[in-house]
C-alpha atoms as a PDB file:
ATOM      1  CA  UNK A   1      10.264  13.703   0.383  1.00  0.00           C
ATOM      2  CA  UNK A   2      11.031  10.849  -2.305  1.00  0.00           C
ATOM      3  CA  UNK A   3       8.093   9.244  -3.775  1.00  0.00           C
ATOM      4  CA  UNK A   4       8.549   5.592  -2.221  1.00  0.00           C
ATOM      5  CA  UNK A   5       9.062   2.794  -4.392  1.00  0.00           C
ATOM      6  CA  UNK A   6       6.021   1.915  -6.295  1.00  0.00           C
ATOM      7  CA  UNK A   7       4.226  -1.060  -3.948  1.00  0.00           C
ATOM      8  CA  UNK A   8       3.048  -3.721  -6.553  1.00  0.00           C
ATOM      9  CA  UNK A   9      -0.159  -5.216  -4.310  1.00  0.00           C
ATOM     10  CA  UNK A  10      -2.342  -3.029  -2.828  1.00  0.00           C
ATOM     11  CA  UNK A  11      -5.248  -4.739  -0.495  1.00  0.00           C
ATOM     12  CA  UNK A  12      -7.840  -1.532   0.524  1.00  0.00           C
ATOM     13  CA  UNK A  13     -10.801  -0.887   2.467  1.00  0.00           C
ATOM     14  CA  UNK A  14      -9.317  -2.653   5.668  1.00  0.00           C
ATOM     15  CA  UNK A  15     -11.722  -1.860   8.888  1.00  0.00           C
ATOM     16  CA  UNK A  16     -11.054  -4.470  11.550  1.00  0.00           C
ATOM     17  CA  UNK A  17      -7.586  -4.119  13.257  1.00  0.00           C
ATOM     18  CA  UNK A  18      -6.650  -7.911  13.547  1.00  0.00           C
ATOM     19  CA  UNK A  19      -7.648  -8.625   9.603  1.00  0.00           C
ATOM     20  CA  UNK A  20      -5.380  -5.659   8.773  1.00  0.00           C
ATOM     21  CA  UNK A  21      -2.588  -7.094  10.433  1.00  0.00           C
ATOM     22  CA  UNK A  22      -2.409 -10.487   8.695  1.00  0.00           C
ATOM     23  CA  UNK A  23      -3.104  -8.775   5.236  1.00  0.00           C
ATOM     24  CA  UNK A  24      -0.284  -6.771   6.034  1.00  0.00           C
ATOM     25  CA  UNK A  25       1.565  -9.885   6.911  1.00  0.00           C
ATOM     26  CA  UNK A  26       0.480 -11.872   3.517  1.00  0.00           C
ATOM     27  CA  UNK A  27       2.656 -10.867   1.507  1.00  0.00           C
ATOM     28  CA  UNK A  28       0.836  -7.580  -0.014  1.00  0.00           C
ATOM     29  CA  UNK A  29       2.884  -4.489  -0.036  1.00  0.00           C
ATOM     30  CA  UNK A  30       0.332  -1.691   0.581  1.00  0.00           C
ATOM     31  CA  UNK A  31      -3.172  -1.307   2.236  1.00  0.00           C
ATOM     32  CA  UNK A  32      -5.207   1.212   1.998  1.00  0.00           C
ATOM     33  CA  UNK A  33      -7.622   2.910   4.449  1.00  0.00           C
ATOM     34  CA  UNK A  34     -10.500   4.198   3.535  1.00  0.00           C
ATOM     35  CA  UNK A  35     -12.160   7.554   5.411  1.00  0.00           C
ATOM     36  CA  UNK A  36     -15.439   7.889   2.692  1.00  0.00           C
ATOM     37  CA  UNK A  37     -18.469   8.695   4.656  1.00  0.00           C
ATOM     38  CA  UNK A  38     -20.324   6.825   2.262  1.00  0.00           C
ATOM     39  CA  UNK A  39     -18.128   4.131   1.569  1.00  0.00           C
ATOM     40  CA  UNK A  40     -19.211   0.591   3.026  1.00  0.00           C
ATOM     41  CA  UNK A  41     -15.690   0.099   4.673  1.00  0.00           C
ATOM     42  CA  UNK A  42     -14.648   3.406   5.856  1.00  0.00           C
ATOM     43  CA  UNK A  43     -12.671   2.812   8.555  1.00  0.00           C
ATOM     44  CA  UNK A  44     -13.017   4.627  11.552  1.00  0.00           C
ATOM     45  CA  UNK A  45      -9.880   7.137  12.486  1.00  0.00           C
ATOM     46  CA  UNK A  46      -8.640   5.700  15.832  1.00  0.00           C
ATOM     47  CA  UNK A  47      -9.093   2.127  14.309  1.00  0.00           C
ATOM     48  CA  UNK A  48      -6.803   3.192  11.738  1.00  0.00           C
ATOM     49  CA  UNK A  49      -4.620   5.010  13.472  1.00  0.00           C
ATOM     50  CA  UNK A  50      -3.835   1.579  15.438  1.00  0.00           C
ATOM     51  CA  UNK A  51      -3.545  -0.265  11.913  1.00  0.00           C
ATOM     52  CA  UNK A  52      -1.026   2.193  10.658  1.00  0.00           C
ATOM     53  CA  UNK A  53       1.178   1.987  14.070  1.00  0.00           C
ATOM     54  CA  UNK A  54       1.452  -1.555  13.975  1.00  0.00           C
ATOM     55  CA  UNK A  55       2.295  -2.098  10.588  1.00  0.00           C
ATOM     56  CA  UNK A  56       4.480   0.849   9.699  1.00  0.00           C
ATOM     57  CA  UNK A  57       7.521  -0.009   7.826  1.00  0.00           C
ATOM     58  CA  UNK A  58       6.370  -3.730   7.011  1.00  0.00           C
ATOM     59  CA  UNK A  59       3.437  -1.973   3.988  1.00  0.00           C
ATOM     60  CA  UNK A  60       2.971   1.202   2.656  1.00  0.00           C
ATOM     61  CA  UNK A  61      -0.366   3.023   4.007  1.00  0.00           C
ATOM     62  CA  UNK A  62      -2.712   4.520   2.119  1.00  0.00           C
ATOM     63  CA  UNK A  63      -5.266   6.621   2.846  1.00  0.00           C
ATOM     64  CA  UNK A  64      -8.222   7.071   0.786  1.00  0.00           C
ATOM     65  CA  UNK A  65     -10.221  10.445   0.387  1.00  0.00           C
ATOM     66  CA  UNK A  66     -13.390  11.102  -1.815  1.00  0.00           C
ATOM     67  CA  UNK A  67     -14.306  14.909  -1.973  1.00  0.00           C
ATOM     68  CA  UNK A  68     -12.861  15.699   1.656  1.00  0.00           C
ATOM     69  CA  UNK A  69     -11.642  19.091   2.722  1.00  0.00           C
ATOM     70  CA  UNK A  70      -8.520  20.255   3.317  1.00  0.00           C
ATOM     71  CA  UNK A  71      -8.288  19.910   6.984  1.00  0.00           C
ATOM     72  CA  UNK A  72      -9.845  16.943   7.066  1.00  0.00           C
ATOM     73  CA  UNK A  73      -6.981  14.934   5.141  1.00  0.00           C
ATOM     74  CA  UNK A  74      -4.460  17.674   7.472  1.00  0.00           C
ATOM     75  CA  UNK A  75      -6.081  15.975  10.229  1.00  0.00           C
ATOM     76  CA  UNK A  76      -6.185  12.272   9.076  1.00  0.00           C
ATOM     77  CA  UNK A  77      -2.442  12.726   7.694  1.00  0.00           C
ATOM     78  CA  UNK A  78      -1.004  14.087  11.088  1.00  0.00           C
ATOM     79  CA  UNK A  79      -3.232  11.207  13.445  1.00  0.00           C
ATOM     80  CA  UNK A  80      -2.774   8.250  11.059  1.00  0.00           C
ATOM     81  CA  UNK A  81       0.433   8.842   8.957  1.00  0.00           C
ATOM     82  CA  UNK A  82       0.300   7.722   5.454  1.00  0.00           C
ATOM     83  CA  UNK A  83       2.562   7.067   2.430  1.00  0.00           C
ATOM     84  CA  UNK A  84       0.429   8.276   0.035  1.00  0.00           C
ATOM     85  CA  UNK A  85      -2.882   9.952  -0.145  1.00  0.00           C
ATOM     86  CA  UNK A  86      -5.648   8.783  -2.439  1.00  0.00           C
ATOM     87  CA  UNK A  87      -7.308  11.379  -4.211  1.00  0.00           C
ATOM     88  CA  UNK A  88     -10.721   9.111  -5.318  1.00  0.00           C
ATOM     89  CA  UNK A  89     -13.209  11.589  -5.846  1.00  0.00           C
ATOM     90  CA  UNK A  90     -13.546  14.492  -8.073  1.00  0.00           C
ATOM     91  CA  UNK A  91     -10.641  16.987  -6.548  1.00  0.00           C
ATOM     92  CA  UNK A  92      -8.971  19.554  -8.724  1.00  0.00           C
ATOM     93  CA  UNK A  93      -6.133  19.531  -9.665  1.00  0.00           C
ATOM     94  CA  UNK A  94      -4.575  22.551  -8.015  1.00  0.00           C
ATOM     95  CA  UNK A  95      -6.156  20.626  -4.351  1.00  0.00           C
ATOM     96  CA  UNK A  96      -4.230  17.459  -5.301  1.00  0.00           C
ATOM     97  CA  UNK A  97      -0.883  19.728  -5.917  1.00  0.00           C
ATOM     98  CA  UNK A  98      -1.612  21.689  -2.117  1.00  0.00           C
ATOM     99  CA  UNK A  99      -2.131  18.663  -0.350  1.00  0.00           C
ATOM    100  CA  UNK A 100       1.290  16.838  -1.834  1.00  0.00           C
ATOM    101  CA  UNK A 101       3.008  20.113  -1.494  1.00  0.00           C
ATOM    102  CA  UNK A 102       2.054  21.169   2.288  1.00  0.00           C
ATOM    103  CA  UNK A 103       2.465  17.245   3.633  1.00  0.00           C
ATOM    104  CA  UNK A 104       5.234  16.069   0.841  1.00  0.00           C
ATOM    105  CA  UNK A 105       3.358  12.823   0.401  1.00  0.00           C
ATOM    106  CA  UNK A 106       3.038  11.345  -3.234  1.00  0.00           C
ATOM    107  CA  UNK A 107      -0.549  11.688  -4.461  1.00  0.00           C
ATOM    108  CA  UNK A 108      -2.254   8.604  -6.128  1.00  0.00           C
ATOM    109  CA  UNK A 109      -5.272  10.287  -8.197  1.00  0.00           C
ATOM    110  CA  UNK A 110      -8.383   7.778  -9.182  1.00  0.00           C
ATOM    111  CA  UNK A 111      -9.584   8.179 -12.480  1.00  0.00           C
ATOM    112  CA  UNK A 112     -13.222   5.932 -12.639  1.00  0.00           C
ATOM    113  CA  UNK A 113     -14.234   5.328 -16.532  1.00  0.00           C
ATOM    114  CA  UNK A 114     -12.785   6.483 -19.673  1.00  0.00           C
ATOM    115  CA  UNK A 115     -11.579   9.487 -19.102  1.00  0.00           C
ATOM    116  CA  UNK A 116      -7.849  10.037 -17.347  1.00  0.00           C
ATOM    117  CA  UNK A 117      -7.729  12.170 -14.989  1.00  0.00           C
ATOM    118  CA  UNK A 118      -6.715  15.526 -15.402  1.00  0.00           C
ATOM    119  CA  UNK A 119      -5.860  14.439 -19.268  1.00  0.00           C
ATOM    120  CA  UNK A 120      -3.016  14.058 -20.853  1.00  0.00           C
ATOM    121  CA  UNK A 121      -1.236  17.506 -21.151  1.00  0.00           C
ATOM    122  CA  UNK A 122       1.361  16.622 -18.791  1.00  0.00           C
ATOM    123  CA  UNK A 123       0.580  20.652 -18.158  1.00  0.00           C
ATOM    124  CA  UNK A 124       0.484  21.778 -14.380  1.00  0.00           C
ATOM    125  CA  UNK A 125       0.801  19.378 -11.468  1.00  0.00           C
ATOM    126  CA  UNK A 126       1.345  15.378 -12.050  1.00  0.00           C
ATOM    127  CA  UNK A 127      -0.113  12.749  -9.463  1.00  0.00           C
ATOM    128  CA  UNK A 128       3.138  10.548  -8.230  1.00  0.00           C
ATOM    129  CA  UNK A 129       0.700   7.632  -9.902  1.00  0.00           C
ATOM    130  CA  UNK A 130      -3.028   7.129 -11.611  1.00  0.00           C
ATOM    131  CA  UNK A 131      -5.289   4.211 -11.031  1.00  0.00           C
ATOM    132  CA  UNK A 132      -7.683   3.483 -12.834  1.00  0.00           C
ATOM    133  CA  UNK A 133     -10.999   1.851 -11.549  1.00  0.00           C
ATOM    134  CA  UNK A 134     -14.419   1.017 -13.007  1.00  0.00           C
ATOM    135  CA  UNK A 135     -16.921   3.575 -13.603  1.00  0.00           C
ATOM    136  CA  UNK A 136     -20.234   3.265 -12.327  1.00  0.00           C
ATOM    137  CA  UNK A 137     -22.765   5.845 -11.313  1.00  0.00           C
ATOM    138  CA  UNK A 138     -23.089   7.419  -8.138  1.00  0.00           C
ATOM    139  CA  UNK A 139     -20.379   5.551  -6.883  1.00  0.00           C
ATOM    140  CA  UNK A 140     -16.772   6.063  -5.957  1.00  0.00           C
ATOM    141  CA  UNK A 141     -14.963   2.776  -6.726  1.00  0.00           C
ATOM    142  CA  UNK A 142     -15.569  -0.592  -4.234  1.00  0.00           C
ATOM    143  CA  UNK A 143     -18.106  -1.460  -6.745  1.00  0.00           C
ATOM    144  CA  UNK A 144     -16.488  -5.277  -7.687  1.00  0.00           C
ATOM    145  CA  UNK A 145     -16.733  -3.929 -11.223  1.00  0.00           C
ATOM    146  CA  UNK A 146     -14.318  -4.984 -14.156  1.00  0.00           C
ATOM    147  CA  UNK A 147     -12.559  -2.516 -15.424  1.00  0.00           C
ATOM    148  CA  UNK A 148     -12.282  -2.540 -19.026  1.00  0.00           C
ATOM    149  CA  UNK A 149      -8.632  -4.164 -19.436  1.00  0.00           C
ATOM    150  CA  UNK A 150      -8.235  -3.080 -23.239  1.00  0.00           C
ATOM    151  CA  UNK A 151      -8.791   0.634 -22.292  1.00  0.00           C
ATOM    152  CA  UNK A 152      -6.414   0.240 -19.375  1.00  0.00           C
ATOM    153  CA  UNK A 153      -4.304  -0.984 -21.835  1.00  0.00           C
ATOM    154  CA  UNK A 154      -3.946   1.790 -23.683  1.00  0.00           C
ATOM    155  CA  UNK A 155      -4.028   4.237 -20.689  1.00  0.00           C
ATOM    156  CA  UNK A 156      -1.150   2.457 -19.796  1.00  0.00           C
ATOM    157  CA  UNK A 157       1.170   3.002 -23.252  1.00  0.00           C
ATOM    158  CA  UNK A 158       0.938   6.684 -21.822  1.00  0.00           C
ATOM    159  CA  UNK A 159       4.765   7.804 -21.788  1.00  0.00           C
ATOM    160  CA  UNK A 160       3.692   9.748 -18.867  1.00  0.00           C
ATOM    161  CA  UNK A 161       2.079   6.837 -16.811  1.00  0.00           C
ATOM    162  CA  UNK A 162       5.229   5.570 -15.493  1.00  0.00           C
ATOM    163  CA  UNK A 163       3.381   4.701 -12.276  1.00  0.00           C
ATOM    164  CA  UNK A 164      -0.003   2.670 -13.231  1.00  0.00           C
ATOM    165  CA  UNK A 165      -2.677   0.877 -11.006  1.00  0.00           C
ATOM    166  CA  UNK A 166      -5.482  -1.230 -12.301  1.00  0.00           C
ATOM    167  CA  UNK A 167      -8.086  -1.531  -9.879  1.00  0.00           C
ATOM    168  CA  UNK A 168     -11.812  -2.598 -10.571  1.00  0.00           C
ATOM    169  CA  UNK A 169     -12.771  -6.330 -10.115  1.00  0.00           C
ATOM    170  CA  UNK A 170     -10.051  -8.190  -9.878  1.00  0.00           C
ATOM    171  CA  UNK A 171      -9.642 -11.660  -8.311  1.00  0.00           C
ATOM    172  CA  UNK A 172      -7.707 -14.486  -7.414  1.00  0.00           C
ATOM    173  CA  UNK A 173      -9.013 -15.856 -10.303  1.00  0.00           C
ATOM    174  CA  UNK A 174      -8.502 -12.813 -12.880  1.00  0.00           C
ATOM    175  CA  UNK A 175      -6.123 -11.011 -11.487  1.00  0.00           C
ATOM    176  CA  UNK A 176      -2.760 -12.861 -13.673  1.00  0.00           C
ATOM    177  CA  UNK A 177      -4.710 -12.495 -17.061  1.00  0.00           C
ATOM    178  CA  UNK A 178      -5.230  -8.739 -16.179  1.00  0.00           C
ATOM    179  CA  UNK A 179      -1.482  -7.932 -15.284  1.00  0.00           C
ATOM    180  CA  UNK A 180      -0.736  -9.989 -18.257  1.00  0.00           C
ATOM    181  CA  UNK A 181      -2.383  -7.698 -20.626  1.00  0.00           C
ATOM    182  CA  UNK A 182      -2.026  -4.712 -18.870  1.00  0.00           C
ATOM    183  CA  UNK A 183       0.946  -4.710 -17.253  1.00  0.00           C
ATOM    184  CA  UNK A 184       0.080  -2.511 -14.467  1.00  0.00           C
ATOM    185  CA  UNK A 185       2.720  -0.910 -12.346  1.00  0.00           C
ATOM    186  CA  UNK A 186       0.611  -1.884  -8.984  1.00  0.00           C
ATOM    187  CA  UNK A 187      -2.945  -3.459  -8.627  1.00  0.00           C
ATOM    188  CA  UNK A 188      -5.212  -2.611  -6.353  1.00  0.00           C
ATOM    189  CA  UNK A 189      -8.327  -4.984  -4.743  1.00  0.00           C
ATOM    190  CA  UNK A 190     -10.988  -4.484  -2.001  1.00  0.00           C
ATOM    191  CA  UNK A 191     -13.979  -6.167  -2.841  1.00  0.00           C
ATOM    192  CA  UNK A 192     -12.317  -9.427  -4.895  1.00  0.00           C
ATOM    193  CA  UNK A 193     -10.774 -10.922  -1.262  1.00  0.00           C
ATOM    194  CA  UNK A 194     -13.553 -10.393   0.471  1.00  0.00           C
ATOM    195  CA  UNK A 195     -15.693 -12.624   3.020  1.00  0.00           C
ATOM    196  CA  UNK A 196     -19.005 -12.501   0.994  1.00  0.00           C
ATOM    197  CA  UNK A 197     -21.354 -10.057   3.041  1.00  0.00           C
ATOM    198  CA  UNK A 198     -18.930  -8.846   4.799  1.00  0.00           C
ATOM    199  CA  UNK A 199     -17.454  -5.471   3.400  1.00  0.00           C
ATOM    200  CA  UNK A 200     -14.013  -4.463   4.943  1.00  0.00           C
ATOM    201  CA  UNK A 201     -13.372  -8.261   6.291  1.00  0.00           C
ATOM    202  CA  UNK A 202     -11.223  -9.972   4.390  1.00  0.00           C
ATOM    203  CA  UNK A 203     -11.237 -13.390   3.491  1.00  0.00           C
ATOM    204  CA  UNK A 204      -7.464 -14.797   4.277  1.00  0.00           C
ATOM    205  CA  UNK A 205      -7.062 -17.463   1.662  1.00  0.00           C
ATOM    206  CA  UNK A 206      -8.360 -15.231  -1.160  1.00  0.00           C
ATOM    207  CA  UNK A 207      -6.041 -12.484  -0.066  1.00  0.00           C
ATOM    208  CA  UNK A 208      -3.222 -14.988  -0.174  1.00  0.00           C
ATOM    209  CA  UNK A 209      -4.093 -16.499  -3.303  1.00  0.00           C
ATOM    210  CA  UNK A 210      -4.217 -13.486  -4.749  1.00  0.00           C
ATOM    211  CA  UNK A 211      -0.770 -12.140  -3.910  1.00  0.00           C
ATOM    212  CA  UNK A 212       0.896 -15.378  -4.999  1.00  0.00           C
ATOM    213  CA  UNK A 213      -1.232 -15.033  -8.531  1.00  0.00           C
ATOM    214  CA  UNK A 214      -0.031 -11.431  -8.835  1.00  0.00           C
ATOM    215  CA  UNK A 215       3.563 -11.825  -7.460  1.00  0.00           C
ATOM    216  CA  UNK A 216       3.924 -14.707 -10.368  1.00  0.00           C
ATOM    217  CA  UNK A 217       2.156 -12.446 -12.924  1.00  0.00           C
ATOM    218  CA  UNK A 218       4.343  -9.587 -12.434  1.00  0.00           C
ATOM    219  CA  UNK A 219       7.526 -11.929 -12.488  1.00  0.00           C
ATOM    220  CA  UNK A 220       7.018 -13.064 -15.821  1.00  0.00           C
ATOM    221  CA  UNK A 221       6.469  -9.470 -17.491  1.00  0.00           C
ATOM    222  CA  UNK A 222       9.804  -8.539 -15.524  1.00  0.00           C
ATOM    223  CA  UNK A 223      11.651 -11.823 -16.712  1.00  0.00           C
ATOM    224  CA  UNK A 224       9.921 -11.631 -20.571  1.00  0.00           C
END
């Protein structure tokens, strides 16, 4: 399977069917779906499933694992259907390389902090892309945490980071300085659109304003 073409807005952490839709109609290229037990908008499968039918072929679906087992993404993969599979835990390696190998699905591998995931080698098997997200303990990314932007940066001069996604408390309000000095190949937001309290509902005009910020953003690093 050929890895798609890299989506350049990601919105994640979508749990109600009828939000999903309109974020998938907003102008964002990807959402992601999130299956963490422990995560505050883990959506649940059938919900999902219903997402991913209805929107197929307008986004790119993603589908977010922390630390699951092997049959469980099997499972989620053949009920839901993804585009790629978010590897946001603390997965080898060599589990990242059998899931993309037995479903041919690009893998997008989380790194949270200041370490890149699997380092640097480019030895063994290479995620289709690396995001990058804030670090903070005992959690597995959906904090609303900045990521540090001048690390990300450099993580991003990487020759072998061709695909690159800065996620980690961005905003309608941040989100064009961060893609300015980044220059991310994709961004990725959950927590930044949201209605406040509500995690997993999105707030429509923040998604929106977003996407227009980050569309313009990543215009004028393509035009410069």
């Amino acid at each position: 399977m050929p890895v798609p073409e890299m989506f350049r807005v990601k919105i994640c952490g979508l749990t109600d069917f009828e939000n999903a839709i309109a974020v998938a109609h907003s102008g964002a290229d990807a959402i992601g779906l999130n299956f963490y037990s422990g995560s505050k908008r883990r959506v649940e499968p059938a919900t999902a499933e219903k997402i991913a039918n209805s929107v197929r072929g307008e986004v790119q679906i993603v589908g977010l694992f922390v630390n699951a087992t092997h049959d469980e993404i099997m499972q989620t993969q053949r009920r839901v259907g993804f585009d790629w599979i978010q590897l946001h835990g603390d997965e080898s390696r060599e589990f990242a390389e059998t899931i993309h190998n037995e479903l041919d699905i690009p893998i997008l591998a989380a790194s949270r902090g200041t370490l890149l995931r699997w380092g640097t080698s480019g030895e063994g098997f290479q995620p289709q892309a690396v995001l990058m997200d804030a670090a903070v303990a005992g959690e597995f990314g959906g904090t609303g945490q900045q990521t540090d932007w001048q690390l990300a940066a450099t993580w991003r001069s990487q020759p072998q980071l061709t695909r690159f996604v800065l996620a980690g408390g961005l905003t309608p309000e941040n989100v064009a300085e961060a893609i300015r000095m980044v220059q991310p190949s994709a961004i990725d937001v959950a927590g930044g659109v949201e209605i406040s309290g509500k995690p997993g509902i999105k707030d429509m005009g923040r998604v929106e304003a977003l996407v227009s910020a980050a569309q313009s953003a990543f215009a004028r690093i393509e035009s410069s």
